[in-house]
N, C-alpha and C. Protein backbone atom coordinates (compact mmCIF):
# COMPACT_ATOMS: atom_id res chain seq x y z
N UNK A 1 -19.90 -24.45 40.70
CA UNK A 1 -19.30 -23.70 39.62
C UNK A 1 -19.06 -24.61 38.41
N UNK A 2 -18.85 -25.94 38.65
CA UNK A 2 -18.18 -26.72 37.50
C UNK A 2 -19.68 -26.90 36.73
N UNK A 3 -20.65 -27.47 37.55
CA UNK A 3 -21.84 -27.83 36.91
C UNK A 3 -21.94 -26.62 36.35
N UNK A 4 -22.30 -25.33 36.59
CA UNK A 4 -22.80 -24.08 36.02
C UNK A 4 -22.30 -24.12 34.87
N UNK A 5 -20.77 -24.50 34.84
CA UNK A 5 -20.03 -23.96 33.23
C UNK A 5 -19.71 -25.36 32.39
N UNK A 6 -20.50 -26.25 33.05
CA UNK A 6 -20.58 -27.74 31.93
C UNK A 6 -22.22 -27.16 31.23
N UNK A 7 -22.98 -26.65 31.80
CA UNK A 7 -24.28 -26.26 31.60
C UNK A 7 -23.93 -25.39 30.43
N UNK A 8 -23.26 -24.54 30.61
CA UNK A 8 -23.01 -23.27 29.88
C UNK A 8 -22.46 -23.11 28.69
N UNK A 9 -21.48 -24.58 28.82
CA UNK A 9 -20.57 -25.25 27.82
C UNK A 9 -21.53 -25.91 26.96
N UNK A 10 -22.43 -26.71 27.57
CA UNK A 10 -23.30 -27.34 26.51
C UNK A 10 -24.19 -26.54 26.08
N UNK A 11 -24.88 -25.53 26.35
CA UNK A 11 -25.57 -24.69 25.54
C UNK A 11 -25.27 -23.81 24.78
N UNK A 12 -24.03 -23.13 24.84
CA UNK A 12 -23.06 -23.37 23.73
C UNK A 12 -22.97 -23.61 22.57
N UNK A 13 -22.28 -24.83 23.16
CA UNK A 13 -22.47 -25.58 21.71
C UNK A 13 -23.87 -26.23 20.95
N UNK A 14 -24.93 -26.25 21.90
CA UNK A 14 -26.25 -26.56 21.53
C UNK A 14 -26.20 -25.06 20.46
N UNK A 15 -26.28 -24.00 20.94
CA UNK A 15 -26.87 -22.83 20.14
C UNK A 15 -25.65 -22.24 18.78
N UNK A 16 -24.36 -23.48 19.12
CA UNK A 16 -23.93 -22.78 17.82
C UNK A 16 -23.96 -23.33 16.63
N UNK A 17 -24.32 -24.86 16.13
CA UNK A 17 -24.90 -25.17 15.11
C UNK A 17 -25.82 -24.54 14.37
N UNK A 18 -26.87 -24.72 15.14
CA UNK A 18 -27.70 -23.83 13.82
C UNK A 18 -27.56 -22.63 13.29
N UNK A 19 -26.97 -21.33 14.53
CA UNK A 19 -26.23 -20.65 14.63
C UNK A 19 -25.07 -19.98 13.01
N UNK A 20 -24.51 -21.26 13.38
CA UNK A 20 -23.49 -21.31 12.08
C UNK A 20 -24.40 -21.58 10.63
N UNK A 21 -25.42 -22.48 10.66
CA UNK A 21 -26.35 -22.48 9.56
C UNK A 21 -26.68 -21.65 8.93
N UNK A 22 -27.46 -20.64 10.13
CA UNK A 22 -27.63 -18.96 9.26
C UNK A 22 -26.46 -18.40 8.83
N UNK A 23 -25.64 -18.54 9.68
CA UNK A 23 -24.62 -17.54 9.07
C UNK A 23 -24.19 -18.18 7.63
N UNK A 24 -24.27 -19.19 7.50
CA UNK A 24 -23.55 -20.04 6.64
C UNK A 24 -24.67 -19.61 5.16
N UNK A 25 -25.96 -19.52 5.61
CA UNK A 25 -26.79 -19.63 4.34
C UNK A 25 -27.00 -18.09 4.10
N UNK A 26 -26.69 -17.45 5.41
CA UNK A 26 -27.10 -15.54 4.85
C UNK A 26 -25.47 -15.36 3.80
N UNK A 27 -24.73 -16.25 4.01
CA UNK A 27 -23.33 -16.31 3.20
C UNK A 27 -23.45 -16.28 1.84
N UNK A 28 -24.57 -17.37 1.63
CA UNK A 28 -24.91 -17.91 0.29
C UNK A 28 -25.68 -16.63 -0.40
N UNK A 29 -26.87 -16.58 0.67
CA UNK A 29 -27.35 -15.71 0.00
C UNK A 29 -27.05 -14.32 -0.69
N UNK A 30 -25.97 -13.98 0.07
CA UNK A 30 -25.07 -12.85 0.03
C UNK A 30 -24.72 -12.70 -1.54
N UNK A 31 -24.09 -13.93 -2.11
CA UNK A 31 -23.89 -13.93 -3.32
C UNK A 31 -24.68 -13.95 -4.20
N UNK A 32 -26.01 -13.99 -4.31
CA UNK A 32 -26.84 -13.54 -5.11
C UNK A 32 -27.15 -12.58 -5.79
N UNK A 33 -27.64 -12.17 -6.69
CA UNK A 33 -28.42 -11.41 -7.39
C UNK A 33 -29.54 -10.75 -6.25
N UNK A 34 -29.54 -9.80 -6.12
CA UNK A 34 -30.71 -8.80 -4.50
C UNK A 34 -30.80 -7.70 -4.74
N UNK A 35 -32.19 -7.28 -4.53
CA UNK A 35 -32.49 -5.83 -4.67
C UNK A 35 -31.41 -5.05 -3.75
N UNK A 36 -31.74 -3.61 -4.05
CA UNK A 36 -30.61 -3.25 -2.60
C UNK A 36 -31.39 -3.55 -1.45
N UNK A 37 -32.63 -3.19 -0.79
CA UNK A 37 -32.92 -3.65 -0.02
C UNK A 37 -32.41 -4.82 0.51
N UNK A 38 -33.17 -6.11 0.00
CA UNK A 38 -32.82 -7.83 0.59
C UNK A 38 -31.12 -7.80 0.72
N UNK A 39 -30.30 -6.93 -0.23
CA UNK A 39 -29.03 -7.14 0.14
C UNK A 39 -28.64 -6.23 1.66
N UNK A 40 -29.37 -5.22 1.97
CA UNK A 40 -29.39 -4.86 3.02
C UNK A 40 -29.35 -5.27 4.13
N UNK A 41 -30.81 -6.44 3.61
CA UNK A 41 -31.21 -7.17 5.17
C UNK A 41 -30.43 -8.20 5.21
N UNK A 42 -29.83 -8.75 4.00
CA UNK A 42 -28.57 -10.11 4.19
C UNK A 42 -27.64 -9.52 4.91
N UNK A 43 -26.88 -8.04 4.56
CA UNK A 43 -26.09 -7.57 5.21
C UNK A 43 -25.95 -7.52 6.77
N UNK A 44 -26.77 -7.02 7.33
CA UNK A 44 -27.75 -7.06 8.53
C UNK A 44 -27.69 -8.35 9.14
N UNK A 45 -28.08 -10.00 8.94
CA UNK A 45 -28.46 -11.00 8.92
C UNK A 45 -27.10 -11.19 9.45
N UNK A 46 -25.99 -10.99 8.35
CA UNK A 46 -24.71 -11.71 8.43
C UNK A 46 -24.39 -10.85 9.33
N UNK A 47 -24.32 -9.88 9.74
CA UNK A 47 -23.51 -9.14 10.77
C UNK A 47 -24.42 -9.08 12.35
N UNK A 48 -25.47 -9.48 12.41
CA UNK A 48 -26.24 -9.86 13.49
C UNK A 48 -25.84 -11.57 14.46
N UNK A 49 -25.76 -12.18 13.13
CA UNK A 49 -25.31 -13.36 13.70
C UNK A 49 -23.99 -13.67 13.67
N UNK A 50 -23.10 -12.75 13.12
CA UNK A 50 -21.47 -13.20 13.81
C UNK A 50 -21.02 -12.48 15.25
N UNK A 51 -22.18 -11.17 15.41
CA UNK A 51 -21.95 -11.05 16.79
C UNK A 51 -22.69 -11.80 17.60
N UNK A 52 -23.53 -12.65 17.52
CA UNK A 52 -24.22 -13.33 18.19
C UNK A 52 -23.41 -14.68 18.27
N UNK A 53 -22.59 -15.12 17.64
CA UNK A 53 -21.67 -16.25 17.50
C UNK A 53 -20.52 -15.93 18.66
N UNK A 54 -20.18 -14.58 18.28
CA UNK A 54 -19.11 -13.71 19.59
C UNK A 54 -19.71 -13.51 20.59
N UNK A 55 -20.60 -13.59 20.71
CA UNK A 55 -21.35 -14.00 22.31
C UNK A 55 -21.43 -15.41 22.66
N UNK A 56 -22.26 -15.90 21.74
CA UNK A 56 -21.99 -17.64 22.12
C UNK A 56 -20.87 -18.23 22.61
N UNK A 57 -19.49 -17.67 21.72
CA UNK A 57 -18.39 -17.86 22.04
C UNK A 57 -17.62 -17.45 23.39
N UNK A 58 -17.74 -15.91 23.39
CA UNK A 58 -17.78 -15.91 24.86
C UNK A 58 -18.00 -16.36 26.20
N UNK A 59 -19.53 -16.96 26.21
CA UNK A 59 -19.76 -17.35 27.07
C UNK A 59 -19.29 -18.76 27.52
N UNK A 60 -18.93 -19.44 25.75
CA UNK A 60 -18.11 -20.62 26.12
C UNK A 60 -16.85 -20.28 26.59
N UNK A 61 -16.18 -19.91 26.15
CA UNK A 61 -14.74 -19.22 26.66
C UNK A 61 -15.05 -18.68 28.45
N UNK A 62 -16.09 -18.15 28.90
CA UNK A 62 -15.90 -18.12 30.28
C UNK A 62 -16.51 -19.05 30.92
N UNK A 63 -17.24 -19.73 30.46
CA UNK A 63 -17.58 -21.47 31.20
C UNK A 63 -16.19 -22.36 31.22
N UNK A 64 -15.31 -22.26 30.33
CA UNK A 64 -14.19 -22.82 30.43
C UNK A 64 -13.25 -22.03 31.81
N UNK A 65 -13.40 -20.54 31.84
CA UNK A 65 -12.59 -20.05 32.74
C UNK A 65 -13.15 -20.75 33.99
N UNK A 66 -14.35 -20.91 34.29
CA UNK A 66 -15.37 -20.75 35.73
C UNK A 66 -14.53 -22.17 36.19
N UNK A 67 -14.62 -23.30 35.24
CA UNK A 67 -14.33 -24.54 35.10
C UNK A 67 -12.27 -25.08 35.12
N UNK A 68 -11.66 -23.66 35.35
CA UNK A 68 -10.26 -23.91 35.18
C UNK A 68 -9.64 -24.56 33.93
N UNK A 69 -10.53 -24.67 32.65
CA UNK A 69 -10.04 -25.18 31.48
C UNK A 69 -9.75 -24.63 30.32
N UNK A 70 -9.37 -23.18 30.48
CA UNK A 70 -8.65 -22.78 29.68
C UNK A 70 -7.34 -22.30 29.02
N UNK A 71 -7.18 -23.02 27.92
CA UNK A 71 -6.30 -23.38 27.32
C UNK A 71 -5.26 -22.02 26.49
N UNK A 72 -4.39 -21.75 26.79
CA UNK A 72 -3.66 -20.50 26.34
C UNK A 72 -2.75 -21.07 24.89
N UNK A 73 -2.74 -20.56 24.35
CA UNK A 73 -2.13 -21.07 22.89
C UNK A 73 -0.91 -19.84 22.69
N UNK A 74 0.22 -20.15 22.82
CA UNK A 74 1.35 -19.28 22.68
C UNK A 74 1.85 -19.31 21.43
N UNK A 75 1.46 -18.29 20.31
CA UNK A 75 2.27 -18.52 18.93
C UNK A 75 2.86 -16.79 18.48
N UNK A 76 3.91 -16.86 17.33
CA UNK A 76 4.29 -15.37 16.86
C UNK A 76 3.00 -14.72 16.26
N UNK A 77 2.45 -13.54 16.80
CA UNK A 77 1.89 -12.42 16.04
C UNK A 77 2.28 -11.51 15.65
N UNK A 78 1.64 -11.04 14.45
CA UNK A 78 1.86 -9.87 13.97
C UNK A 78 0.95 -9.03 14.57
N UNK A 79 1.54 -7.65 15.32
CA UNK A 79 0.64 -6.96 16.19
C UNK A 79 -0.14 -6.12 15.05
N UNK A 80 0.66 -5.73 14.72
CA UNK A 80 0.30 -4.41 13.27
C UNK A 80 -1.32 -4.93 12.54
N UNK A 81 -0.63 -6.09 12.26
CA UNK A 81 -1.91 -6.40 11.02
C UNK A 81 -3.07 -7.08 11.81
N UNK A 82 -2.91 -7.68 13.48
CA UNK A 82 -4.09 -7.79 13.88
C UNK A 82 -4.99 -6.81 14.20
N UNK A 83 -4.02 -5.54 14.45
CA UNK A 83 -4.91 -4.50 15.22
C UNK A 83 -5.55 -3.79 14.11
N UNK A 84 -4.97 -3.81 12.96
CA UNK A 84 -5.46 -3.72 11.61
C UNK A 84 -7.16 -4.60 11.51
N UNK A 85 -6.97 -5.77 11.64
CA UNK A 85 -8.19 -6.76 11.82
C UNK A 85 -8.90 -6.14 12.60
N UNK A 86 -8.83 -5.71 13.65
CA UNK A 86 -9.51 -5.48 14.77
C UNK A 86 -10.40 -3.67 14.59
N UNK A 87 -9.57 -3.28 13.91
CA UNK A 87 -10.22 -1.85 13.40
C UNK A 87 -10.91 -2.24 12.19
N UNK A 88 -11.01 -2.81 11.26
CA UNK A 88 -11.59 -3.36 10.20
C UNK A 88 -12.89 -3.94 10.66
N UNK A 89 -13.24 -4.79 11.84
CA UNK A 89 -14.12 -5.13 12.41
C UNK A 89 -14.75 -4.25 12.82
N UNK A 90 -14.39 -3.74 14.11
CA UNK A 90 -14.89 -2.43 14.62
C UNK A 90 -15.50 -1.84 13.08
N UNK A 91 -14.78 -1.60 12.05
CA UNK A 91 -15.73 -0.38 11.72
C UNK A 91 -16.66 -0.04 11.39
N UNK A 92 -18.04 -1.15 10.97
CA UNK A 92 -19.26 -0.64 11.17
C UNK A 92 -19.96 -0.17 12.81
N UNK A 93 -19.23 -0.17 13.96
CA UNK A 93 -19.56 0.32 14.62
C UNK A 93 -19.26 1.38 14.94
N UNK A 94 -18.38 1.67 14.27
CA UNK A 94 -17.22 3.28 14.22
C UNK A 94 -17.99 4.18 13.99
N UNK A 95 -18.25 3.37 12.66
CA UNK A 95 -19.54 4.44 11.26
C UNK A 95 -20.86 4.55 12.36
N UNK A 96 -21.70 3.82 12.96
CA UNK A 96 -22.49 3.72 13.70
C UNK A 96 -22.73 4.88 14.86
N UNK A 97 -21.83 4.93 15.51
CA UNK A 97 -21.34 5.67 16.88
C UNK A 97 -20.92 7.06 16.34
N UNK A 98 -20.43 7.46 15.20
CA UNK A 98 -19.82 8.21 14.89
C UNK A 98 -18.67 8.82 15.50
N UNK A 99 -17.58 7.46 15.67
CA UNK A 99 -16.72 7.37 16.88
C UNK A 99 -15.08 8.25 16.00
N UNK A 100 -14.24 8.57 16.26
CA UNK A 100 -12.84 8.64 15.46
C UNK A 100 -12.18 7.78 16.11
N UNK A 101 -11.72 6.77 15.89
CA UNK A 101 -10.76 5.46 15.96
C UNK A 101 -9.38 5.65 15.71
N UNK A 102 -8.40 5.59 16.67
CA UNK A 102 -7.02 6.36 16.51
C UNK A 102 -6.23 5.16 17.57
N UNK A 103 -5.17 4.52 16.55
CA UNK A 103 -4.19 4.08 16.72
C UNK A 103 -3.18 4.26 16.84
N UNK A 104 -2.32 3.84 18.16
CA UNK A 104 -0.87 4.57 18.17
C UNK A 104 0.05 3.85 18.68
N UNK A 105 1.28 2.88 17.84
CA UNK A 105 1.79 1.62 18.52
C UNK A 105 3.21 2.62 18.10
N UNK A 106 4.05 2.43 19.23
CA UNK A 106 5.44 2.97 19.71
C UNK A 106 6.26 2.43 18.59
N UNK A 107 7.14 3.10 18.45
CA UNK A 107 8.03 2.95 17.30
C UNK A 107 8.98 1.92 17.96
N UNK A 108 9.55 1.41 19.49
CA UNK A 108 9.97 0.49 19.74
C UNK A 108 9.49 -1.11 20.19
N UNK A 109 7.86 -1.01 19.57
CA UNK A 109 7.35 -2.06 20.06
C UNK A 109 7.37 -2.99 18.22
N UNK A 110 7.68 -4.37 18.67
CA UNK A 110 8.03 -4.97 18.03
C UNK A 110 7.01 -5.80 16.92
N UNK A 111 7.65 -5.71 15.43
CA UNK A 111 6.77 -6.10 15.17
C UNK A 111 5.52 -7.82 14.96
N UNK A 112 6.65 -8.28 15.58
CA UNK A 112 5.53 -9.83 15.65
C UNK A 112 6.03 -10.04 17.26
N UNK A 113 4.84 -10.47 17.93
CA UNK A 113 4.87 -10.54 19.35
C UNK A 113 4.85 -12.28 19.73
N UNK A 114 5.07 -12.51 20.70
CA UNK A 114 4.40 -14.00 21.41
C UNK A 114 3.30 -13.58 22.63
N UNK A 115 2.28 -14.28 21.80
CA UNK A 115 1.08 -14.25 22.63
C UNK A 115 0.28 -15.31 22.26
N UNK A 116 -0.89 -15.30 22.81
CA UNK A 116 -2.20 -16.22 22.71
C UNK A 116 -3.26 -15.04 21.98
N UNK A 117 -2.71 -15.21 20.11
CA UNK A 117 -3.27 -14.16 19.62
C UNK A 117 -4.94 -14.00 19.54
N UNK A 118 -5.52 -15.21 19.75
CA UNK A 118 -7.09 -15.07 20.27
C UNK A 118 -7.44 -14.76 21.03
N UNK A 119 -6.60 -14.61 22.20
CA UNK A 119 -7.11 -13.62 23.05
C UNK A 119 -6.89 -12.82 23.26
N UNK A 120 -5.88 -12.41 22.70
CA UNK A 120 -5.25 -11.29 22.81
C UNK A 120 -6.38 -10.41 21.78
N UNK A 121 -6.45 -10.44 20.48
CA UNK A 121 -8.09 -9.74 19.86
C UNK A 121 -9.05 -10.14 20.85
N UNK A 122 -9.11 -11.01 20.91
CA UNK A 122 -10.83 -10.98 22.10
C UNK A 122 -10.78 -9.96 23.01
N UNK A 123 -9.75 -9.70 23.61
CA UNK A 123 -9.48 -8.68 24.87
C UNK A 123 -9.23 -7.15 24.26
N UNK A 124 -8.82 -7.02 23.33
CA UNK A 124 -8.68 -5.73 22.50
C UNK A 124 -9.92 -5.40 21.94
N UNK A 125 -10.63 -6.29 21.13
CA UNK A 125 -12.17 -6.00 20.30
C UNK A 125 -13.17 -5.51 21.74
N UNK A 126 -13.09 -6.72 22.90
CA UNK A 126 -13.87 -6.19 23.80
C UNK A 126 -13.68 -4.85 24.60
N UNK A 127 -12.33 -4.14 24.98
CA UNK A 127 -12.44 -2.89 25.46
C UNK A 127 -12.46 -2.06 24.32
N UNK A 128 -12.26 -1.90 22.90
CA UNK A 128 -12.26 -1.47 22.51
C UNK A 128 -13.49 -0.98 21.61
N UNK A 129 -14.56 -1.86 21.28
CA UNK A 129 -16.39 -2.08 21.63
C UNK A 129 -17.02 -1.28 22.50
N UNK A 130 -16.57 -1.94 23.83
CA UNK A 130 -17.00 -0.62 24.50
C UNK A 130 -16.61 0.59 24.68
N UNK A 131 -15.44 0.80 24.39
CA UNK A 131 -15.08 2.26 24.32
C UNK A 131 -15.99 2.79 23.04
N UNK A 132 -15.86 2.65 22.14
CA UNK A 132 -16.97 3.08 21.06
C UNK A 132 -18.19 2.93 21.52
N UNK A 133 -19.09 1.90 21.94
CA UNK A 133 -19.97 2.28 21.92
C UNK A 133 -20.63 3.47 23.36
N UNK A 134 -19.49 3.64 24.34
CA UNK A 134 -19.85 4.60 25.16
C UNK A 134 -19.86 5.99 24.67
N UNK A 135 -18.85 5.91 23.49
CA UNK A 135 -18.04 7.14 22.77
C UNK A 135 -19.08 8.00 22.08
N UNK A 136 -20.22 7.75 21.95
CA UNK A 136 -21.27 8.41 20.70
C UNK A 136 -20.69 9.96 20.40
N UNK A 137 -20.26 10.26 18.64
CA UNK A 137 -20.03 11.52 18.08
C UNK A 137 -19.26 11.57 18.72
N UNK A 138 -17.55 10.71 19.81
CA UNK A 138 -16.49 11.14 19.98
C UNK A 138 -15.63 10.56 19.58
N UNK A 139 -14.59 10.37 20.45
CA UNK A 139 -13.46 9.61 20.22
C UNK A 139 -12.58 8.74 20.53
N UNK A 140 -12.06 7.79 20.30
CA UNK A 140 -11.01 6.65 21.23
C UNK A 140 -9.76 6.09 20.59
N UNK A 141 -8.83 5.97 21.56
CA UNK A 141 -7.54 5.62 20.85
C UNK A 141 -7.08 4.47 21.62
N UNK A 142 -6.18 3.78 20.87
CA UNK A 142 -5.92 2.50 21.47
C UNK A 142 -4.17 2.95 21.10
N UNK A 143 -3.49 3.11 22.49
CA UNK A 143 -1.65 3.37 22.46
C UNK A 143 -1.34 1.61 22.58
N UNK A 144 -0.55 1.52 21.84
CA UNK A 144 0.15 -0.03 22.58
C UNK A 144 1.73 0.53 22.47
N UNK A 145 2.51 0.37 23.92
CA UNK A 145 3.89 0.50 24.03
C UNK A 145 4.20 -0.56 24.91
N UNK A 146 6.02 -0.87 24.56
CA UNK A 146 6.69 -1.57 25.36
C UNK A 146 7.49 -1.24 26.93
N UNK A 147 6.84 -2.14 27.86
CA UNK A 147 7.76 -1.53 28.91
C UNK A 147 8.12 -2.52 30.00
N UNK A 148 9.18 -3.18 29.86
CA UNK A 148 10.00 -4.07 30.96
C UNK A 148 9.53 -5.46 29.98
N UNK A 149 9.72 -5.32 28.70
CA UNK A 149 9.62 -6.49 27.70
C UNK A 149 8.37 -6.67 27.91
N UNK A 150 7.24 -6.06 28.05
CA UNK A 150 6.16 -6.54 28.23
C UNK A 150 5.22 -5.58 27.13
N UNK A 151 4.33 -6.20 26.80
CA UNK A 151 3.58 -4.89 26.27
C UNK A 151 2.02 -4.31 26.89
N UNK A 152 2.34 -3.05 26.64
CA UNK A 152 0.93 -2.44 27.77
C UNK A 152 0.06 -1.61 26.15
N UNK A 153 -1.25 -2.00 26.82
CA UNK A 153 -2.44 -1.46 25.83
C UNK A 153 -3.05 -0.77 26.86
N UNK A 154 -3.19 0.64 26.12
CA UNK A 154 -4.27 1.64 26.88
C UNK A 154 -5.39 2.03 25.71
N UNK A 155 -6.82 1.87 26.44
CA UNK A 155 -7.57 2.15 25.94
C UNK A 155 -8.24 3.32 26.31
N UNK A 156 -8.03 5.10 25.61
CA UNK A 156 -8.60 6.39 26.17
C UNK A 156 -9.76 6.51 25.12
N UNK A 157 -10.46 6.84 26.04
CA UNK A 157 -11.81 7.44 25.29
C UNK A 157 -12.65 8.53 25.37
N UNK A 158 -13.59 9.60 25.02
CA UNK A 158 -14.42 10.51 25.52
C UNK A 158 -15.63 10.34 25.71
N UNK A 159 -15.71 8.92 26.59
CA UNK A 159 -17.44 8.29 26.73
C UNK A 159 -17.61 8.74 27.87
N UNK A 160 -18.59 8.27 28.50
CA UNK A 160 -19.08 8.38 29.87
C UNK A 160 -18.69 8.40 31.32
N UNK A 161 -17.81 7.51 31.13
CA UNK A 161 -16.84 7.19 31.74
C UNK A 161 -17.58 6.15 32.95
N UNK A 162 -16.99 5.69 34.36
CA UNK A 162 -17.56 5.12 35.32
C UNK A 162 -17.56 5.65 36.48
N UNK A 163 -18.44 5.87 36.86
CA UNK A 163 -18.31 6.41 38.02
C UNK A 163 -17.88 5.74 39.52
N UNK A 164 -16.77 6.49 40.35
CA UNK A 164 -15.77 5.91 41.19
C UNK A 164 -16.28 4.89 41.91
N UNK A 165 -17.78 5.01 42.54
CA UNK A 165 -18.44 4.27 43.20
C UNK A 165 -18.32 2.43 42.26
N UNK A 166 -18.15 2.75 41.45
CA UNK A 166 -18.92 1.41 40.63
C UNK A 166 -17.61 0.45 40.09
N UNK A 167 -16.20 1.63 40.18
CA UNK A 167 -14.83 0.84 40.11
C UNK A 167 -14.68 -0.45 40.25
N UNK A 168 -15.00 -0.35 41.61
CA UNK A 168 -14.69 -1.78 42.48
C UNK A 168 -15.26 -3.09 42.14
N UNK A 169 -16.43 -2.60 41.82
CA UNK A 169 -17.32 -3.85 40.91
C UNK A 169 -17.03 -4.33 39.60
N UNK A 170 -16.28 -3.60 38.69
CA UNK A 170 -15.99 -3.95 37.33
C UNK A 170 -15.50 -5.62 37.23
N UNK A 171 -14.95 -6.10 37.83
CA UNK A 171 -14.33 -7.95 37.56
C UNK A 171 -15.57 -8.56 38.70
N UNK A 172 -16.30 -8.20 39.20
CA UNK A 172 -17.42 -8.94 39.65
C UNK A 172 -18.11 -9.80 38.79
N UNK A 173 -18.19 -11.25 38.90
CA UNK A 173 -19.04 -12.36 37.64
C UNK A 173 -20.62 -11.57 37.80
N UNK A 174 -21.05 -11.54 36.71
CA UNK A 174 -22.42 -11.50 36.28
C UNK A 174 -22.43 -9.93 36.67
N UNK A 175 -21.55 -9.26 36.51
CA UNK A 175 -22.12 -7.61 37.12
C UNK A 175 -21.64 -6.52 35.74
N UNK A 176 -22.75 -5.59 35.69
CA UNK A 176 -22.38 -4.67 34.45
C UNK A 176 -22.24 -3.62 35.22
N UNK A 177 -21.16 -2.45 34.86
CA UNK A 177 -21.59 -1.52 35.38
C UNK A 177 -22.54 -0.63 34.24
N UNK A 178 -22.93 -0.07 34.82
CA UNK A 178 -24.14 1.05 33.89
C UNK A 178 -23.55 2.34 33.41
N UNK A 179 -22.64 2.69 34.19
CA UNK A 179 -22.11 4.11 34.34
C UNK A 179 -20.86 4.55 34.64
């Protein structure tokens, strides 16, 4: 396991230099003078490779888990304005999916939290990704309430859903469910 996610770790970081290059120069280019088209495909460019960076990243982030080296960072968040971030992101996939995106945080949940606010978005963007993209022409809401000082996030949606058989497998390494 350790070798697997030193492997995993270094390719990684092998693939995010240059990685960052494009992103860095579709940046530049961005500011240019562009037909609508080429500003299209810059558009495109830049938003192809920051999810591809959120994969890279990922996979470093779970080579660190495989490897027991990850590092939790405890600081004050503001819940409001991340989940704000986090729908702002989402929303060219919103527009995409033709999803309705509906937020609903309890009037007693507080407004700056202690957490490990990177992962805490990493873990929200990711169920909340896939809830959209299962969602096509429906809908998903993300409730966050407080309960026993803790806070609970539910993610409801009108996608596909999973079927019971395939439950059990969902935290299996390397396993997708399909359905």
């Amino acid at each position: 396991v350790v070798t697997r996610a030193k492997f995993l770790a270094s390719m990684s970081h092998e693939i995010r230099t240059p990685l960052n290059g494009v992103i860095g120069f579709s940046e530049l280019c961005a500011q240019e003078e562009l037909s609508a088209n080429a500003a299209a495909y810059v558009s495109q460019i830049q938003r192809s490779s920051k999810l591809l960076l959120n994969v890279v990243n990922e996979v470093l982030d779970f080579s660190k888990l495989e490897a027991g080296a990850v590092e939790v960072s405890l600081k004050s968040m503001n819940l409001k304005d991340t989940i704000d971030n986090i729908v702002a992101t989402l929303g060219p996939m919103v527009s995409e999916n033709n999803v309705k995106l509906g937020v609903n945080i309890d009037h007693g949940v507080a407004i700056y939290v202690v957490t490990d606010p990177v992962r805490c978005s990493q873990i929200l963007i990711n169920l909340l990704s896939n809830a959209i993209k299962f969602s096509k022409n429906g809908a998903v809401y993300l409730n966050v309430q407080q309960k026993s000082g803790r806070l609970e996030f539910t993610v409801q949606d009108t996608g596909i859903g999973i079927a019971q058989n395939s439950i059990q497998s969902l935290f299996d390494p390397y396993h997708q469910v399909l359905s």
